[in-house]
Protein backbone atom coordinates (compact mmCIF):
# COMPACT_ATOMS: atom_id res chain seq x y z
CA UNK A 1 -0.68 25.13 -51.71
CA UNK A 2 -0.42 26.38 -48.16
CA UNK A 3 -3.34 28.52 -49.09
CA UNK A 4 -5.74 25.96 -49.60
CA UNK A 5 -4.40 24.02 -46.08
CA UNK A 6 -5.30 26.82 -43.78
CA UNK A 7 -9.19 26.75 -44.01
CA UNK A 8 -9.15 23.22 -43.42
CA UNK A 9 -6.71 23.25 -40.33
CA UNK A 10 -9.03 26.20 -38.70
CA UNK A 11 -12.16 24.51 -39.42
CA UNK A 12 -9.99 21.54 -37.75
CA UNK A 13 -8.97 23.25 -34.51
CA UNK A 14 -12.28 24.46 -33.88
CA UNK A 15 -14.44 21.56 -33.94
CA UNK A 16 -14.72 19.24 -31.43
CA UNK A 17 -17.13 17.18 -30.09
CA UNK A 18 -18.30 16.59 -26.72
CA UNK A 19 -16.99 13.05 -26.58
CA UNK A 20 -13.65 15.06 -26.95
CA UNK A 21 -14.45 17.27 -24.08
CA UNK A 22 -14.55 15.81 -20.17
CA UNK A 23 -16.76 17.20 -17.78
CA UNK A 24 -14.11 18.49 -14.98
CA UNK A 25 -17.15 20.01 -12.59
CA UNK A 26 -17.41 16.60 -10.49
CA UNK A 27 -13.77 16.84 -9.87
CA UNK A 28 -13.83 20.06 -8.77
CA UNK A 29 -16.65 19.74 -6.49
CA UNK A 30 -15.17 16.94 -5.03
CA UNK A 31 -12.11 18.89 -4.62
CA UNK A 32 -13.48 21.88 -3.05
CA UNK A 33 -16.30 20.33 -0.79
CA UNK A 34 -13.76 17.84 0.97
CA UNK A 35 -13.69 17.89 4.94
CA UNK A 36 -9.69 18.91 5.32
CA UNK A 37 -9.98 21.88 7.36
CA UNK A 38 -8.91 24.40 4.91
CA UNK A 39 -10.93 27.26 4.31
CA UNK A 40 -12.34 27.32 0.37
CA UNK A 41 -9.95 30.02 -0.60
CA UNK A 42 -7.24 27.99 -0.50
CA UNK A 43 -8.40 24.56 -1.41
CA UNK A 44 -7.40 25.34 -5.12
CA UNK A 45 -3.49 24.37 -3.88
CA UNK A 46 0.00 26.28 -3.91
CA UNK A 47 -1.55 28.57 -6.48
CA UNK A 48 -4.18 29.99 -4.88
CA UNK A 49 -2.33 30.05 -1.45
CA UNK A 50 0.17 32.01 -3.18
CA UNK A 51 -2.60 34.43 -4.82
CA UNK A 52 -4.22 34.80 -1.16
CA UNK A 53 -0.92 35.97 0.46
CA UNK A 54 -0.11 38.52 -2.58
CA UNK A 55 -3.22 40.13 -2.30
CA UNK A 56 -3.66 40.25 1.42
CA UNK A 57 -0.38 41.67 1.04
CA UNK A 58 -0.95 44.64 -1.47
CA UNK A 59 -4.75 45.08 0.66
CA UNK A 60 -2.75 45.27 3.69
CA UNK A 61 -0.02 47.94 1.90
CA UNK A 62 -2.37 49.85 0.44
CA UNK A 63 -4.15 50.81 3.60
CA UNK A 64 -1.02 51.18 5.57
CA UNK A 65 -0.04 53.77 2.68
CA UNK A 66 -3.74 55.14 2.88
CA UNK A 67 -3.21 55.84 6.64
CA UNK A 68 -0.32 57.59 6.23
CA UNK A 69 -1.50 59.97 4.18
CA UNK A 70 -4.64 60.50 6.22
CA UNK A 71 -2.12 61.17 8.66
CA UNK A 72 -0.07 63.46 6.89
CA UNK A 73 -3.46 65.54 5.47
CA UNK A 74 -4.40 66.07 9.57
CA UNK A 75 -1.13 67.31 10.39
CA UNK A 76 -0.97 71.22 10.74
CA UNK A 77 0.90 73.16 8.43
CA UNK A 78 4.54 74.54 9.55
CA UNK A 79 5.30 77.74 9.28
């Protein structure tokens, strides 16, 4: 019996029609084009303020860790 349900519930789930579906472009234009004085990276809210400092902060490791070993490579060799 369950059998016979499961074609109909994924035919179901995977039609819809565009009356279903709202255009959210407008609102996001609207959104990011808006004169507040924050640059467009950051617009998005807390998210993508939080997803701007994490990777200016692994960009910013990374190099720190690249210099050191630069570093390290142009030091002479003990003996």
């Amino acid at each position: 019996n369950n059998r016979l349900k499961l074609p109909r519930l994924a035919t179901s789930a995977f039609s819809t029609t565009t009356k279903q579906m709202k255009n959210k472009v407008p609102d996001h234009q609207k959104l990011f084009q808006a004169d507040n004085g924050l640059p467009v990276h950051i617009k998005g809210g807390t998210t993508d303020v939080l997803l701007y400092r994490l990777t200016m902060s692994i960009t910013l490791a990374g190099t720190g860790y690249c210099l050191f070993w630069i570093l390290c490579a142009c030091q002479p060799k003990g003996k």
